[in-house]
Protein backbone atom coordinates (compact mmCIF):
# COMPACT_ATOMS: atom_id res chain seq x y z
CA UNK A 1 -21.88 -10.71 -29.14
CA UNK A 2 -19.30 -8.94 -26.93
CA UNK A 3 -16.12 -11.54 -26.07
CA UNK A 4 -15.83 -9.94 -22.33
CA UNK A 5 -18.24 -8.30 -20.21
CA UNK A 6 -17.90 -6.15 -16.99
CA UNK A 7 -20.95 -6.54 -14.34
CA UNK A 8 -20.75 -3.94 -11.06
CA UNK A 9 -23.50 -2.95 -8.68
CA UNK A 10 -23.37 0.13 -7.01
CA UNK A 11 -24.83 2.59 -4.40
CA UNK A 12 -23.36 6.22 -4.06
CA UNK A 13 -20.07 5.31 -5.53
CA UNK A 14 -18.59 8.59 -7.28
CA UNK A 15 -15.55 8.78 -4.92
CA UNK A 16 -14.19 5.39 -6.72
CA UNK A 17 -16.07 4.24 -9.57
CA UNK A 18 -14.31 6.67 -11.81
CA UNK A 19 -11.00 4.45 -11.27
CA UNK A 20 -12.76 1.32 -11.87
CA UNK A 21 -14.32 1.99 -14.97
CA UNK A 22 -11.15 3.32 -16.18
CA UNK A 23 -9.45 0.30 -15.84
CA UNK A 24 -12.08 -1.22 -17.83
CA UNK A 25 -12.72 0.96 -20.35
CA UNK A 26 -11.39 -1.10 -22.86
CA UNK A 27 -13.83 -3.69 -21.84
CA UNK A 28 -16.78 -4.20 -25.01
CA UNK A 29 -19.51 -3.79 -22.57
CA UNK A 30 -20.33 -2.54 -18.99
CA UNK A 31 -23.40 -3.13 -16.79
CA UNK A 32 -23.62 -1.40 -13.99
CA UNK A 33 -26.93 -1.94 -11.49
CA UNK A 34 -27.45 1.11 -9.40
CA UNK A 35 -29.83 0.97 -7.00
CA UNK A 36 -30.71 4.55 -6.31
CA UNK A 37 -27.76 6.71 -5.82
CA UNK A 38 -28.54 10.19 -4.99
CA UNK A 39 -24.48 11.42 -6.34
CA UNK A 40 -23.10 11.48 -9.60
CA UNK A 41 -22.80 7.27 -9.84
CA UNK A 42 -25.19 7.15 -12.79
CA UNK A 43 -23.50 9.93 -14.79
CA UNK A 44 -19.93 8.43 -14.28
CA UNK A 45 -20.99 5.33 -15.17
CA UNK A 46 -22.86 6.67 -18.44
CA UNK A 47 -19.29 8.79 -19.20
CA UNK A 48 -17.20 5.62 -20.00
CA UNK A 49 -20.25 4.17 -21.84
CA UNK A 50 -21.97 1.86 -19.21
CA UNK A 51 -25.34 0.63 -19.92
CA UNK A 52 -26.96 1.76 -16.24
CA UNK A 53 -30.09 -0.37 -14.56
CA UNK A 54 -31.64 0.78 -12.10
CA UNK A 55 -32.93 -1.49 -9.58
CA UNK A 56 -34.36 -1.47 -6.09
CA UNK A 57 -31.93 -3.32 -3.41
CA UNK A 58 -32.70 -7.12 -3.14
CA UNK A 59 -29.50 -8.36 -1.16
CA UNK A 60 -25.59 -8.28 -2.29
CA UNK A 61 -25.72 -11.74 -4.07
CA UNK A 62 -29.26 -11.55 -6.28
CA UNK A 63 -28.45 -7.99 -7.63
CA UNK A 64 -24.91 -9.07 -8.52
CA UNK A 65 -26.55 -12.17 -10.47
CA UNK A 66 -29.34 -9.95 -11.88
CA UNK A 67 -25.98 -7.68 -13.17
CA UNK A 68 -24.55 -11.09 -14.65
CA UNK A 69 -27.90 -11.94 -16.58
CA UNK A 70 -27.81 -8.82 -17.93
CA UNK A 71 -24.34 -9.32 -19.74
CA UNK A 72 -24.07 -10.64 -23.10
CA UNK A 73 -20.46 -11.57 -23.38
CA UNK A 74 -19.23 -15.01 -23.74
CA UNK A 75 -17.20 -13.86 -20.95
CA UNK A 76 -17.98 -11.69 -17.47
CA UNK A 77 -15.86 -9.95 -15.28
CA UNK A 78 -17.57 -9.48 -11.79
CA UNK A 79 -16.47 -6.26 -10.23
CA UNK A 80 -17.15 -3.91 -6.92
CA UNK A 81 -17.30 -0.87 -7.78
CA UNK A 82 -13.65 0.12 -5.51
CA UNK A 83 -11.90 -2.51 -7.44
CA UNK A 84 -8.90 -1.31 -9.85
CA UNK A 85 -7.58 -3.59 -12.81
CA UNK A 86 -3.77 -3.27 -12.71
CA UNK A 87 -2.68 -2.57 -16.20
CA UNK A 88 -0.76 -6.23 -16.03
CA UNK A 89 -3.48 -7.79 -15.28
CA UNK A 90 -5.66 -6.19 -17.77
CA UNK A 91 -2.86 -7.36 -20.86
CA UNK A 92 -3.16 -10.96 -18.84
CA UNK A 93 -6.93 -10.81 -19.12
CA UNK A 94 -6.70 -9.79 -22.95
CA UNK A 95 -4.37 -12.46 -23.65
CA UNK A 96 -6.09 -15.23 -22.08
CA UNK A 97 -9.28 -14.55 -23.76
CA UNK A 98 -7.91 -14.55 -26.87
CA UNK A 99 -6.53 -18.02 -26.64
CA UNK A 100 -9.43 -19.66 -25.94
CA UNK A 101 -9.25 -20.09 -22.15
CA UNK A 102 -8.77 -24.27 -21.57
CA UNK A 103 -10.61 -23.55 -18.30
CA UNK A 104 -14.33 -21.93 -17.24
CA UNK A 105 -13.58 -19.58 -14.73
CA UNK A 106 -10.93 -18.09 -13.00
CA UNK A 107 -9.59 -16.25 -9.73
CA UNK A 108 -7.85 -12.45 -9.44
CA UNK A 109 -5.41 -12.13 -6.56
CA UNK A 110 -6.63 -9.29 -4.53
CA UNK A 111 -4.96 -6.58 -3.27
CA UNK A 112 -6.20 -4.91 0.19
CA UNK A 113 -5.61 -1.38 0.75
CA UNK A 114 -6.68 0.00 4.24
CA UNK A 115 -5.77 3.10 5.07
CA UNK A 116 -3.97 3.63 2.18
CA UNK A 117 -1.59 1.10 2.93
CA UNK A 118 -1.24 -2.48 1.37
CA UNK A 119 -1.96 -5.03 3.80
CA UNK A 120 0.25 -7.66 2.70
CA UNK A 121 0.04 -10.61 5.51
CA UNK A 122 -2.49 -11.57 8.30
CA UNK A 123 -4.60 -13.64 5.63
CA UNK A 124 -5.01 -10.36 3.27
CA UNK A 125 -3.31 -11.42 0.73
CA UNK A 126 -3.10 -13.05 -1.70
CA UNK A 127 -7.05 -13.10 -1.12
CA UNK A 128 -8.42 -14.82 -3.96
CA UNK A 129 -11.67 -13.93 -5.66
CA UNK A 130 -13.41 -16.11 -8.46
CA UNK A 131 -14.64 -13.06 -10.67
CA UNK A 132 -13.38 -13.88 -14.44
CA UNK A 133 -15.73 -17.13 -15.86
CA UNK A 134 -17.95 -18.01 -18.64
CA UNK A 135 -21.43 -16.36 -18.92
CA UNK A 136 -23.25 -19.25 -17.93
CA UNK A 137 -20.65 -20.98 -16.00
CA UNK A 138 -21.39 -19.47 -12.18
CA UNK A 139 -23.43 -17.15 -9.90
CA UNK A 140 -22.85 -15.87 -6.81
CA UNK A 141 -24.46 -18.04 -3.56
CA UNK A 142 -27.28 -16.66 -2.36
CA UNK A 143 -26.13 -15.61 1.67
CA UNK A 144 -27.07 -11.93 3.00
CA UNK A 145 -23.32 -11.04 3.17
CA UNK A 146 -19.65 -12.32 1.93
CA UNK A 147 -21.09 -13.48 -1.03
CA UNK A 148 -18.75 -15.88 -3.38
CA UNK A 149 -19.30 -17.19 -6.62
CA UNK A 150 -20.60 -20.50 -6.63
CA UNK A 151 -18.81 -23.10 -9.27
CA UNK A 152 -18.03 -26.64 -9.37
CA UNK A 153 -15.60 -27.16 -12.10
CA UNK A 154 -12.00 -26.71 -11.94
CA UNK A 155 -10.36 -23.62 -12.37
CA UNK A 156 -7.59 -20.76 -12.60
CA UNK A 157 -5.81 -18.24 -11.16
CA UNK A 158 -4.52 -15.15 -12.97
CA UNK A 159 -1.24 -14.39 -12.35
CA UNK A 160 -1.36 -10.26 -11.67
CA UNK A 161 -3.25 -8.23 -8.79
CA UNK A 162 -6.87 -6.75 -8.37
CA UNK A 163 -6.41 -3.76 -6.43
CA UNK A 164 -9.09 -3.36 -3.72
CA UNK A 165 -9.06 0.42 -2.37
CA UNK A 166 -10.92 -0.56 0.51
CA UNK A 167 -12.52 1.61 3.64
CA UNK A 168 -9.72 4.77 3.15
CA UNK A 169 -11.11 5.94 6.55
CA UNK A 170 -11.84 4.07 9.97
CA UNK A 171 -15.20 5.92 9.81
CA UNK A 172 -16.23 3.95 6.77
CA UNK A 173 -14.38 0.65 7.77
CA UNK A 174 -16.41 1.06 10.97
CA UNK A 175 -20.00 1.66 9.42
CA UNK A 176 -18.84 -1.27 7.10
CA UNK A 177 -18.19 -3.46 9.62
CA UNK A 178 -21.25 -1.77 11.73
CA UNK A 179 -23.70 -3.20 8.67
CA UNK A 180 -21.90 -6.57 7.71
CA UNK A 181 -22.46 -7.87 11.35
CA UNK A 182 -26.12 -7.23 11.62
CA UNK A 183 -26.18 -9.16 8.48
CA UNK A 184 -24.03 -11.60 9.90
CA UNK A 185 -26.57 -12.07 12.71
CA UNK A 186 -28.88 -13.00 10.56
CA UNK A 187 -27.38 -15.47 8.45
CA UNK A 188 -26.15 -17.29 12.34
CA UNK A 189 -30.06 -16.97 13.18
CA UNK A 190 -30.92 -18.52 10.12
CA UNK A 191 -28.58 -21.24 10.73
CA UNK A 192 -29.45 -21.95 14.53
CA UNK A 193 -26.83 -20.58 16.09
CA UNK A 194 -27.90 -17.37 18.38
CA UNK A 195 -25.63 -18.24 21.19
CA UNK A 196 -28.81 -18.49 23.59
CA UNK A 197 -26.53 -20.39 26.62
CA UNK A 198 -24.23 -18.30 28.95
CA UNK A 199 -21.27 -20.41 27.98
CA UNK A 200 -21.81 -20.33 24.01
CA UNK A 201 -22.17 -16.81 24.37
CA UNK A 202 -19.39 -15.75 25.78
CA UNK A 203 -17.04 -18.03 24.22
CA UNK A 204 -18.47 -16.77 20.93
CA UNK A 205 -18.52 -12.45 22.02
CA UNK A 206 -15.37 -12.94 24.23
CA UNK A 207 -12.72 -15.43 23.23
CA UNK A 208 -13.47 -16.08 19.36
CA UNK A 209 -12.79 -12.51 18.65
CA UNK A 210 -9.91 -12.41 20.44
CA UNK A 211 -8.66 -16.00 19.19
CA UNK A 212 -9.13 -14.72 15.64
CA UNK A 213 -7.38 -11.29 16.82
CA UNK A 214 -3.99 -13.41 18.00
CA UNK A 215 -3.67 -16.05 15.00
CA UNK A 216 -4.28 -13.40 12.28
CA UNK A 217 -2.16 -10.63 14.21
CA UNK A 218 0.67 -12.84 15.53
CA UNK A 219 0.72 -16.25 14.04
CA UNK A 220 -0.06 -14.70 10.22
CA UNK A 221 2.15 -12.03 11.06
CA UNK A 222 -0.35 -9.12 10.73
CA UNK A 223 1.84 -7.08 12.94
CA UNK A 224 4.23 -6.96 9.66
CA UNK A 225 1.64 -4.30 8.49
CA UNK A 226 2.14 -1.58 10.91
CA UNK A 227 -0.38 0.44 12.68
CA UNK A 228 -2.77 -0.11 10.09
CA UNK A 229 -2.37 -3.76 10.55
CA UNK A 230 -2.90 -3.34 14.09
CA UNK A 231 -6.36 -1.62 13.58
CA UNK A 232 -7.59 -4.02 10.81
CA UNK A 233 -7.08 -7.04 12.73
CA UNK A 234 -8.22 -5.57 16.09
CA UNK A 235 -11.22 -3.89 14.44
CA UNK A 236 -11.96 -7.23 12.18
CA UNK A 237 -12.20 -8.97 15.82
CA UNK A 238 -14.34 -6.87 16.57
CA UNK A 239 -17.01 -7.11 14.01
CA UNK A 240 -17.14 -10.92 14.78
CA UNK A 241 -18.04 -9.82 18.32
CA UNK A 242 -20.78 -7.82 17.05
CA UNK A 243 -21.89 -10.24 15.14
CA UNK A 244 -23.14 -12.96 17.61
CA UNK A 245 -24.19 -9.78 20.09
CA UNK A 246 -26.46 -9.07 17.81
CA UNK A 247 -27.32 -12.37 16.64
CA UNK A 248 -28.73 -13.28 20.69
CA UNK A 249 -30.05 -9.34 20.48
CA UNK A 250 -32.47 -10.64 17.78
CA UNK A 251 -33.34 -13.78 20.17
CA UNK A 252 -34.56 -11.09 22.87
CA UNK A 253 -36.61 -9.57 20.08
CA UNK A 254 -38.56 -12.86 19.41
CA UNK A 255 -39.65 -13.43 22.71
């Protein structure tokens, strides 16, 4: 049985799985879940010696747990697949598993790149993830988007940086955002919260946005991050306008 594991799901990732796996390699055993890239994701994967599955789309959170039941290591290490290990925190990682960790699970600072630039304030970092725990330990909560790992025991955090090379172009960051707030929608539909009166509707597509836009540009000093710090927050503002725009769109559809 493998000590550490390393579970990623992917969809047409050849531009940045190579750097991923990389920073894994020495990891005992890989598991990547593809679910049907038409690029060279499979191959990559297969190159540094990933076992691949593939597996039709059933939502964010259920195939990262299907990836986690597939692992055999007393350990797993949940990754996307534009995550980096720094090299410290790969030697941190080594060391703590072979001291017999006192705790079951444990969170990796995360570093945000957008744009190519580290986005260092505004709430982006440190931004915690819980992705390093015992096999049997945690899953991730079943919710349509922003999925998180759910665990009730006390834990960790590592000491060295994840890197996350996220959305290198607006395009992407915009077709990201674009897909994360119709699934949004649902999940405020779901909960009862479609904004169906004229006031709850516009506080919610008018002045929550721009709310969120002034304490995470001005008041958590987003504006520290230049230009690109500008776009992220303004653009982030916007996807939580799109998000309850589309959640009252799907009332219209009902009726």
């Amino acid at each position: 049985m493998p000590l550490l594991s390393v579970a990623i799901v992917t969809l047409n990732e050849e531009e940045t799985l190579a750097r991923t796996l990389a920073s894994v390699a020495w990891v005992e055993e890989i598991i990547v879940v593809d679910s049907g890239s038409t690029d060279r994701t499979a191959e990559i994967a297969r190159s540094f010696g990933a076992r691949v599955i593939e597996r039709e789309w059933p939502g964010f959170a259920a195939q990262k747990n299907f990836a986690i039941e597939r692992c055999t290591g007393s350990w797993v290490l949940s990754l996307d697949a534009d995550e980096e290990l720094t090299s410290e925190l790969q030697q941190e990682i080594k060391t703590l598993l072979a001291a017999n960790p006192p705790l079951d699970a444990y969170y990796l600072k995360r570093r945000n790149y957008f744009l190519g630039r580290w986005i260092k304030h505004g709430g982006f970092y440190p931004d915690a993830k819980l992705r390093l725990f015992r096999r049997n330990a945690a899953r991730f909560a079943d919710r349509a988007v922003h999925e998180t790992i759910a665990f009730g025991g006390k834990t960790g955090t590592l000491h060295f940086d994840l890197l996350h090379h996220s959305y290198p172009t607006l395009t992407s960051y915009i077709e990201h955002m674009n897909r994360y707030s119709s699934l949004g929608a649902e999940i405020l539909m779901a909960r009862g919260r479609p904004s169906r009166s004229w006031i709850a509707f516009v506080a919610n597509v008018v002045y929550v946005p721009q709310l969120m836009f002034q304490w995470n540009y001005f008041f958590r000093l987003g504006f520290l991050d230049g230009r690109e710090g500008l776009l992220l927050h303004l653009y982030h503002a916007v996807y939580t306008s799109w998000k309850y725009a589309k959640a009252w769109e799907l009332t219209r559809r009902q009726h």
